[in-house]
N, C-alpha and C. Protein backbone atom coordinates (compact mmCIF):
# COMPACT_ATOMS: atom_id res chain seq x y z
N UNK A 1 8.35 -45.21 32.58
CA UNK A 1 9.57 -44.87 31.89
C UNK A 1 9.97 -43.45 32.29
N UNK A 2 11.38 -43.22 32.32
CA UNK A 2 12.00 -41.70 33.05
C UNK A 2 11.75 -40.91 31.61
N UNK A 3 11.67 -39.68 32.04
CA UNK A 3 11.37 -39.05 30.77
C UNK A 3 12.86 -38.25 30.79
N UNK A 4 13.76 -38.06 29.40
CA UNK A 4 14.81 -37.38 29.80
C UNK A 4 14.73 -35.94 28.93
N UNK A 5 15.39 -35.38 29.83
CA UNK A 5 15.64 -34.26 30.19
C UNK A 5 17.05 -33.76 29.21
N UNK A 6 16.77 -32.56 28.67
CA UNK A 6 17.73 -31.91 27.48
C UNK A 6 18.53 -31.00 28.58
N UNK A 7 19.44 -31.19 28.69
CA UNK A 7 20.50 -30.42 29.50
C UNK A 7 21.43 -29.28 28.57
N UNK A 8 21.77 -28.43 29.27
CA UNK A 8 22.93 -27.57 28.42
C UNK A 8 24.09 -27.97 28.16
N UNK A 9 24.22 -28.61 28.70
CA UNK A 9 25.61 -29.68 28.66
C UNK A 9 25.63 -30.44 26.76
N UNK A 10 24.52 -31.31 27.57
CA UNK A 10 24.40 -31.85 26.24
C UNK A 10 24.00 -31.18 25.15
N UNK A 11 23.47 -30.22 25.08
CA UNK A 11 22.87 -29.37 23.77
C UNK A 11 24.01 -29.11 23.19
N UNK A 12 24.86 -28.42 24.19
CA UNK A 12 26.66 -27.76 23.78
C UNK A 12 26.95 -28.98 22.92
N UNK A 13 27.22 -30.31 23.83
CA UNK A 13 28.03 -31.13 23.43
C UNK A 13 27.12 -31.33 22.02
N UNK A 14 26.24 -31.91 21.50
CA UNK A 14 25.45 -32.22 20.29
C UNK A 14 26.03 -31.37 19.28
N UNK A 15 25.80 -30.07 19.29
CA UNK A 15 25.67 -29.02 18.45
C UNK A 15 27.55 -29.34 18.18
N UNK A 16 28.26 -29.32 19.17
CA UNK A 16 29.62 -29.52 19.02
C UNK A 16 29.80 -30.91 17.33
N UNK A 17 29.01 -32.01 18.43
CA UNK A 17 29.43 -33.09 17.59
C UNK A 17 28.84 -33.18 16.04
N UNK A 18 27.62 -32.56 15.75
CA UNK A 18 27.01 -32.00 14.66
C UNK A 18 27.80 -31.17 13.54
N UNK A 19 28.29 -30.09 14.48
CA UNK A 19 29.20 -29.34 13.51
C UNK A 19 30.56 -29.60 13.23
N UNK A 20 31.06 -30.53 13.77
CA UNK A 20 32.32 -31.42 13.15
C UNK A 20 32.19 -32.37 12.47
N UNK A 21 30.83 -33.11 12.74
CA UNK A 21 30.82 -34.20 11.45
C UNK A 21 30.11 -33.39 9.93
N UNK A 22 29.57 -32.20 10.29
CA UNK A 22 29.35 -31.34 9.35
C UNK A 22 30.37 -30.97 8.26
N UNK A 23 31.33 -30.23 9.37
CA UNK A 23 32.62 -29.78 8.36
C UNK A 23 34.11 -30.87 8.34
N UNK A 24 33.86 -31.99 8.61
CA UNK A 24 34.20 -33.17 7.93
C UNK A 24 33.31 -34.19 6.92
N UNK A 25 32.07 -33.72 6.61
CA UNK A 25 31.18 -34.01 5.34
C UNK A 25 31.23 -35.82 6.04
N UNK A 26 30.89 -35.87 7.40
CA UNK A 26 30.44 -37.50 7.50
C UNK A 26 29.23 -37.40 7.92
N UNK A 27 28.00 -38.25 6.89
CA UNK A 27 26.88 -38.43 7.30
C UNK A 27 26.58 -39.15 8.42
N UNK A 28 25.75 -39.03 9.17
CA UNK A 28 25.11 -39.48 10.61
C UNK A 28 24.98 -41.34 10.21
N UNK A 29 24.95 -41.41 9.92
CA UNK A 29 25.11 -43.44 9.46
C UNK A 29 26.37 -43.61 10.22
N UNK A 30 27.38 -42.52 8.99
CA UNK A 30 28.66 -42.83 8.94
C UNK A 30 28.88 -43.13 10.65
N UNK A 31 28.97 -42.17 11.08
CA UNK A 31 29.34 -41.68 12.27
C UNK A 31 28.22 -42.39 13.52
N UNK A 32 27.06 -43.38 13.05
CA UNK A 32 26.77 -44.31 13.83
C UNK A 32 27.20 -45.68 13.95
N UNK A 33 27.94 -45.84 12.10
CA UNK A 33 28.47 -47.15 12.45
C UNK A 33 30.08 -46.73 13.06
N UNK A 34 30.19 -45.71 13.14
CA UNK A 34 31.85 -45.34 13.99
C UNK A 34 31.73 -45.69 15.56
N UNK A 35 30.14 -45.36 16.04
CA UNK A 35 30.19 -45.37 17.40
C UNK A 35 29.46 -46.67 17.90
N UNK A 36 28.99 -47.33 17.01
CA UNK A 36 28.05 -48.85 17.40
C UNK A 36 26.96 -48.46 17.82
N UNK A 37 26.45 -47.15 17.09
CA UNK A 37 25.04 -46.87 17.07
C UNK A 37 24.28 -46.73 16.41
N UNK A 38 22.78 -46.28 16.70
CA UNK A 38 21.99 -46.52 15.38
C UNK A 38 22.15 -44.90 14.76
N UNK A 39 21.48 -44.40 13.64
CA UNK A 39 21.75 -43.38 13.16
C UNK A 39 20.34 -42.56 14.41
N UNK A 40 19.29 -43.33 14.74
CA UNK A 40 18.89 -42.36 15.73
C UNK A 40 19.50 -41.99 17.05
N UNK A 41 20.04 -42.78 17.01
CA UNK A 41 20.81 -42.21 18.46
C UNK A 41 21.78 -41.10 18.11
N UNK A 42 22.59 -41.55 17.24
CA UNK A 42 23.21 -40.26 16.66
C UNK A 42 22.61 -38.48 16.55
N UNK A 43 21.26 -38.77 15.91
CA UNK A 43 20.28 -37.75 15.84
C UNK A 43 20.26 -37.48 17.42
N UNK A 44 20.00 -38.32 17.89
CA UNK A 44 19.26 -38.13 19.45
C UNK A 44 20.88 -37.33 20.64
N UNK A 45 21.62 -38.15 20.47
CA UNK A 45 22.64 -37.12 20.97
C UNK A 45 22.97 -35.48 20.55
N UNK A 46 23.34 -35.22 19.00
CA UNK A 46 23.17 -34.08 18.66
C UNK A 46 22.17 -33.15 18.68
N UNK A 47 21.04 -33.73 19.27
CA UNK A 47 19.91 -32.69 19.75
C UNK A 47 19.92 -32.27 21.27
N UNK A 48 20.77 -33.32 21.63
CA UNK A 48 20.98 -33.47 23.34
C UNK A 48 20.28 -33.99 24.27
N UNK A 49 19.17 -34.51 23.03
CA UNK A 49 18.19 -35.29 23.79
C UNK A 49 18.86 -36.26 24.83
N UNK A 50 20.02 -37.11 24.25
CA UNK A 50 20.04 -38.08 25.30
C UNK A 50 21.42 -37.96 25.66
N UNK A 51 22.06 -38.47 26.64
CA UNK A 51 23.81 -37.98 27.30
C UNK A 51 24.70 -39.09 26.40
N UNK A 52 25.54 -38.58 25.55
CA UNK A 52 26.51 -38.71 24.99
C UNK A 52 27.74 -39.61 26.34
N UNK A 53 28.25 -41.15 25.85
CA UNK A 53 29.06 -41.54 26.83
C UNK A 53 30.01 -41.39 26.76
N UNK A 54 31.23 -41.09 28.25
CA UNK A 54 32.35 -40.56 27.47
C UNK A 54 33.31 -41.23 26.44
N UNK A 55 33.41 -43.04 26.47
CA UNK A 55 33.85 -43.90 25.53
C UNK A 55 33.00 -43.27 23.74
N UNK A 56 32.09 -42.82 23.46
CA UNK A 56 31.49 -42.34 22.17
C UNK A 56 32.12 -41.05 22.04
N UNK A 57 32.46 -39.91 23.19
CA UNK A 57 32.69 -38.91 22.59
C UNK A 57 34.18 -38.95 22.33
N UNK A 58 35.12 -39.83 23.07
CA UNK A 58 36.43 -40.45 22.37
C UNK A 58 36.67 -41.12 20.94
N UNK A 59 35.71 -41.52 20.92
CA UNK A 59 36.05 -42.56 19.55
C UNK A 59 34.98 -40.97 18.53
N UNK A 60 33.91 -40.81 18.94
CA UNK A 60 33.74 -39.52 17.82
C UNK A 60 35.15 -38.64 17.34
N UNK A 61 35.78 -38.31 18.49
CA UNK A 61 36.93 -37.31 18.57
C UNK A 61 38.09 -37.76 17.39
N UNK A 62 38.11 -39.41 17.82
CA UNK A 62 39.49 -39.94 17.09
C UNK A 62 38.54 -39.67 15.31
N UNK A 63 37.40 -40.36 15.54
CA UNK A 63 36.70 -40.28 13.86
C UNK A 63 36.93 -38.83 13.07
N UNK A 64 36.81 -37.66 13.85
CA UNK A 64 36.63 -36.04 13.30
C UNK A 64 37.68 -36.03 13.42
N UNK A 65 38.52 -35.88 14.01
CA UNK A 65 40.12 -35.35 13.86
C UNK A 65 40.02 -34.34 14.47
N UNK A 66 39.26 -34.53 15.82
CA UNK A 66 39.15 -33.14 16.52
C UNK A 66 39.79 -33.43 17.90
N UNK A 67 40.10 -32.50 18.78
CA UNK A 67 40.75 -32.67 20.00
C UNK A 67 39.30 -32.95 21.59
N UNK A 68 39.54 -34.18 21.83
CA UNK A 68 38.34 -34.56 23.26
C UNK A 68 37.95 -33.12 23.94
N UNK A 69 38.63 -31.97 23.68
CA UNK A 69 38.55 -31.00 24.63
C UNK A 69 37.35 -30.00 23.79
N UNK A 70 37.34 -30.08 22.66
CA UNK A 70 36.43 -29.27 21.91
C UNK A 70 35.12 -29.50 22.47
N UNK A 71 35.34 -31.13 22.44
CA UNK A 71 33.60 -31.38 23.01
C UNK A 71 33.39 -31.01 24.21
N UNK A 72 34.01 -30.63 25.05
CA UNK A 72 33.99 -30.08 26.57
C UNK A 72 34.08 -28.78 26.79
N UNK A 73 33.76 -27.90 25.53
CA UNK A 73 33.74 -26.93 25.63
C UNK A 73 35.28 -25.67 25.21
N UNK A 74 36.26 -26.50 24.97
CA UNK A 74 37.34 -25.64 24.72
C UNK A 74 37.68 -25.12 23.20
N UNK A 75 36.48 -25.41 22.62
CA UNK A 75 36.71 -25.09 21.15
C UNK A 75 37.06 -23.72 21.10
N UNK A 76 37.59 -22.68 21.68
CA UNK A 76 38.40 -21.71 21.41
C UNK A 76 39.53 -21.83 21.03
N UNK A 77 39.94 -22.73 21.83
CA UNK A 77 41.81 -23.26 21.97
C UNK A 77 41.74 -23.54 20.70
N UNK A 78 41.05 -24.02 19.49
CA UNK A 78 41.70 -24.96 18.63
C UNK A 78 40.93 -24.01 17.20
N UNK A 79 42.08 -24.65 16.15
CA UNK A 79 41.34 -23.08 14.81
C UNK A 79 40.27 -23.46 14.71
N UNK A 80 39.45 -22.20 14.26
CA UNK A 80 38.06 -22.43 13.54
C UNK A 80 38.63 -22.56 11.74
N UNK A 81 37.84 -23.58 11.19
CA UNK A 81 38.44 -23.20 10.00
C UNK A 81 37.78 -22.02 9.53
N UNK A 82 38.85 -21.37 8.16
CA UNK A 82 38.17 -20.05 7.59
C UNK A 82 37.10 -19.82 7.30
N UNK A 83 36.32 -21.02 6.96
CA UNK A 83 34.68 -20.42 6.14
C UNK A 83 34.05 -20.51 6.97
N UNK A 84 34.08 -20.86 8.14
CA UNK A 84 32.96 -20.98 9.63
C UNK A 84 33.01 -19.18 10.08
N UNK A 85 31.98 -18.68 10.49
CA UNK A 85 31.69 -17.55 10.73
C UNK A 85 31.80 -17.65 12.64
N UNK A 86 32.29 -17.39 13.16
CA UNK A 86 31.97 -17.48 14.67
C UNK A 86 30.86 -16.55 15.18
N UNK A 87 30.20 -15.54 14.69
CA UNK A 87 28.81 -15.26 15.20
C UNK A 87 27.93 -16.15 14.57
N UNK A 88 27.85 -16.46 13.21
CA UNK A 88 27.07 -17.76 12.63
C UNK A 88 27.16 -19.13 13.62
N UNK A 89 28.12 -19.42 14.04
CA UNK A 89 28.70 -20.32 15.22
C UNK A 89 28.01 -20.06 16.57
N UNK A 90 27.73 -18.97 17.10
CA UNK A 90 26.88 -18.55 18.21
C UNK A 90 25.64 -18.61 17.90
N UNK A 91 25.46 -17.93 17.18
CA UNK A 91 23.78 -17.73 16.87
C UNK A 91 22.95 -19.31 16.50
N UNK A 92 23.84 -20.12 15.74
CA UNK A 92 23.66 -21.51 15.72
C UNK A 92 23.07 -22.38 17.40
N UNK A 93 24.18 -22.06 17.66
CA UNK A 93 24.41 -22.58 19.10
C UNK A 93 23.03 -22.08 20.10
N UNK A 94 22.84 -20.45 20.08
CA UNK A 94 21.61 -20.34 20.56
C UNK A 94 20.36 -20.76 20.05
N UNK A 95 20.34 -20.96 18.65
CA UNK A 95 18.72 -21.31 18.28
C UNK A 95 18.94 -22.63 18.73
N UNK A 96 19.96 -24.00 18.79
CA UNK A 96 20.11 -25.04 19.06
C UNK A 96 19.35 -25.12 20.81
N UNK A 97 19.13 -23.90 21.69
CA UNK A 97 18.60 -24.16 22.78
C UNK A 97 17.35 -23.44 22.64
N UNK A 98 16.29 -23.45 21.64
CA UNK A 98 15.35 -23.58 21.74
C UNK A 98 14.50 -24.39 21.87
N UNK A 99 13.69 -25.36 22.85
CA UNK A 99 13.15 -26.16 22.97
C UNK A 99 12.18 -27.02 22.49
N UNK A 100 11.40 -25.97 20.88
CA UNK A 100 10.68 -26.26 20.14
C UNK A 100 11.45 -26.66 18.92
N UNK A 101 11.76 -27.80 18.27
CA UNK A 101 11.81 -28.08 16.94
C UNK A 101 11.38 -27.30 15.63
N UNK A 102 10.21 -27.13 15.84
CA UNK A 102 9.17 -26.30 14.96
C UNK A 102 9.60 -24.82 14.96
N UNK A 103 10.17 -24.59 16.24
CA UNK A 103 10.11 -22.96 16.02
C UNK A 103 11.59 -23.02 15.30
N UNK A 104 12.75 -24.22 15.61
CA UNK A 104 14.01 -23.83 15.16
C UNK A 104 14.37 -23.68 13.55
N UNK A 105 12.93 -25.18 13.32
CA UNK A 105 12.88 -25.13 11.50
C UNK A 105 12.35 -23.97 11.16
N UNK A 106 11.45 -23.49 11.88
CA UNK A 106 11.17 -21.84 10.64
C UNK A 106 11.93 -20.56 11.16
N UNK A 107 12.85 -20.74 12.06
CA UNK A 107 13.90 -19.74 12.18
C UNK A 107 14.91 -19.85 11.15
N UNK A 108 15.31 -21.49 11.28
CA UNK A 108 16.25 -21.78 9.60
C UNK A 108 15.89 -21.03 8.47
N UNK A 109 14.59 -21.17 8.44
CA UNK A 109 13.71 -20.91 6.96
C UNK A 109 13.37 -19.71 7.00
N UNK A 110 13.14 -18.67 7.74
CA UNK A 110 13.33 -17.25 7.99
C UNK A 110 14.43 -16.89 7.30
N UNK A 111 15.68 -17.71 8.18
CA UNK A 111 16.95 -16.61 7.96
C UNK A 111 17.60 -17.09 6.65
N UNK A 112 17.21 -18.53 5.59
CA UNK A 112 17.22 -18.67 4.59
C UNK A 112 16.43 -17.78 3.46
N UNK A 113 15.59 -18.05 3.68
CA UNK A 113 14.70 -16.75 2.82
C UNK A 113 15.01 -15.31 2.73
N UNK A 114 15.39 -14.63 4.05
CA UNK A 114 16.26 -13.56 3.81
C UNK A 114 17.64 -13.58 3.18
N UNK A 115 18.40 -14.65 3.37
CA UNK A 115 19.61 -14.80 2.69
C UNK A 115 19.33 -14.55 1.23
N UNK A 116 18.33 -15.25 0.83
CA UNK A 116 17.99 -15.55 -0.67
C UNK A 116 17.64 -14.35 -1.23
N UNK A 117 16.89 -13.29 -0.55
CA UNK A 117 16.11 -11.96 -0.78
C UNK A 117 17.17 -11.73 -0.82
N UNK A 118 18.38 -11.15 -0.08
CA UNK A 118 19.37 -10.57 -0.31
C UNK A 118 20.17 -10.53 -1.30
N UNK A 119 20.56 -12.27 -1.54
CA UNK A 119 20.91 -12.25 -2.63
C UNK A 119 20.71 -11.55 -4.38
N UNK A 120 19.36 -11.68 -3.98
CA UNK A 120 18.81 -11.41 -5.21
C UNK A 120 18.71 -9.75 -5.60
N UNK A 121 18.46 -9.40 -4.32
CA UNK A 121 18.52 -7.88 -4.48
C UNK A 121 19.53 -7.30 -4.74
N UNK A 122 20.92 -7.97 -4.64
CA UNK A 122 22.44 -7.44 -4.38
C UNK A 122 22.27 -8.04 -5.84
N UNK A 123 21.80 -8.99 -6.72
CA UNK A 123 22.26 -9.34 -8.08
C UNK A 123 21.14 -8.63 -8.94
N UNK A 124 20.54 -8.05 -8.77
CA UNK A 124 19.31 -6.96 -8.91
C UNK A 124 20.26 -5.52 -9.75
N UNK A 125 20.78 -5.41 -8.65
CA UNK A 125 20.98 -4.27 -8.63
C UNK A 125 22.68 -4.23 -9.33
N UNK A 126 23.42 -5.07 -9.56
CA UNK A 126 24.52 -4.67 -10.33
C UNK A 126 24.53 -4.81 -12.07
């Protein structure tokens, strides 16, 4: 069996298709019975594990209400909505090309736990 290979391409594209069904609140089911897939494949594309076809990233596009070009990388051209942070948006994007799973969940959980410390210290103190 070929063993496949996580490309940058696809990581982009995943993380793309992740964070639009994100901030359109459609769960990964949803958005597998949109594409005639299973919900792991769904998983498995947005990790970039496996190449996204271009007939799925059309019909994803029409499902999000997003423009085919976002997934190809032109998500500048088109608004970010307001509550998306665009360095939160980068920094996302880079831990998304870390190759370890394990290291990305306790980077989450790092920079959650500091969020939370913060919080608390900023409600601490007024």
């Amino acid at each position: 069996m070929r063993k496949r290979k996580r490309t940058k391409f696809n990581a982009e594209l995943g993380f793309r298709v992740r964070q639009m069904r994100n901030l359109n609140k459609m769960p990964p089911d949803r958005l597998a019975e949109v594409l005639g897939v299973s919900t792991q494949t769904v998983q498995r594309y947005e990790t970039g594990e496996i190449h996204m076809p271009p007939d799925a990233i059309g019909k994803c596009a029409k499902s999000l209400n997003t423009p085919v070009g976002f997934f190809y990388g032109e998500g500048d051209k088109y608004p970010v909505p307001s509550n998306t942070n665009k360095i939160g948006l980068l920094l996302a994007a880079e831990v998304m090309e870390l190759p370890d799973d394990n290291i990305r969940k306790s980077l989450f959980h790092l920079v959650r736990d500091i969020i939370r410390w913060s919080e608390k210290r900023n409600s601490d103190a007024a």
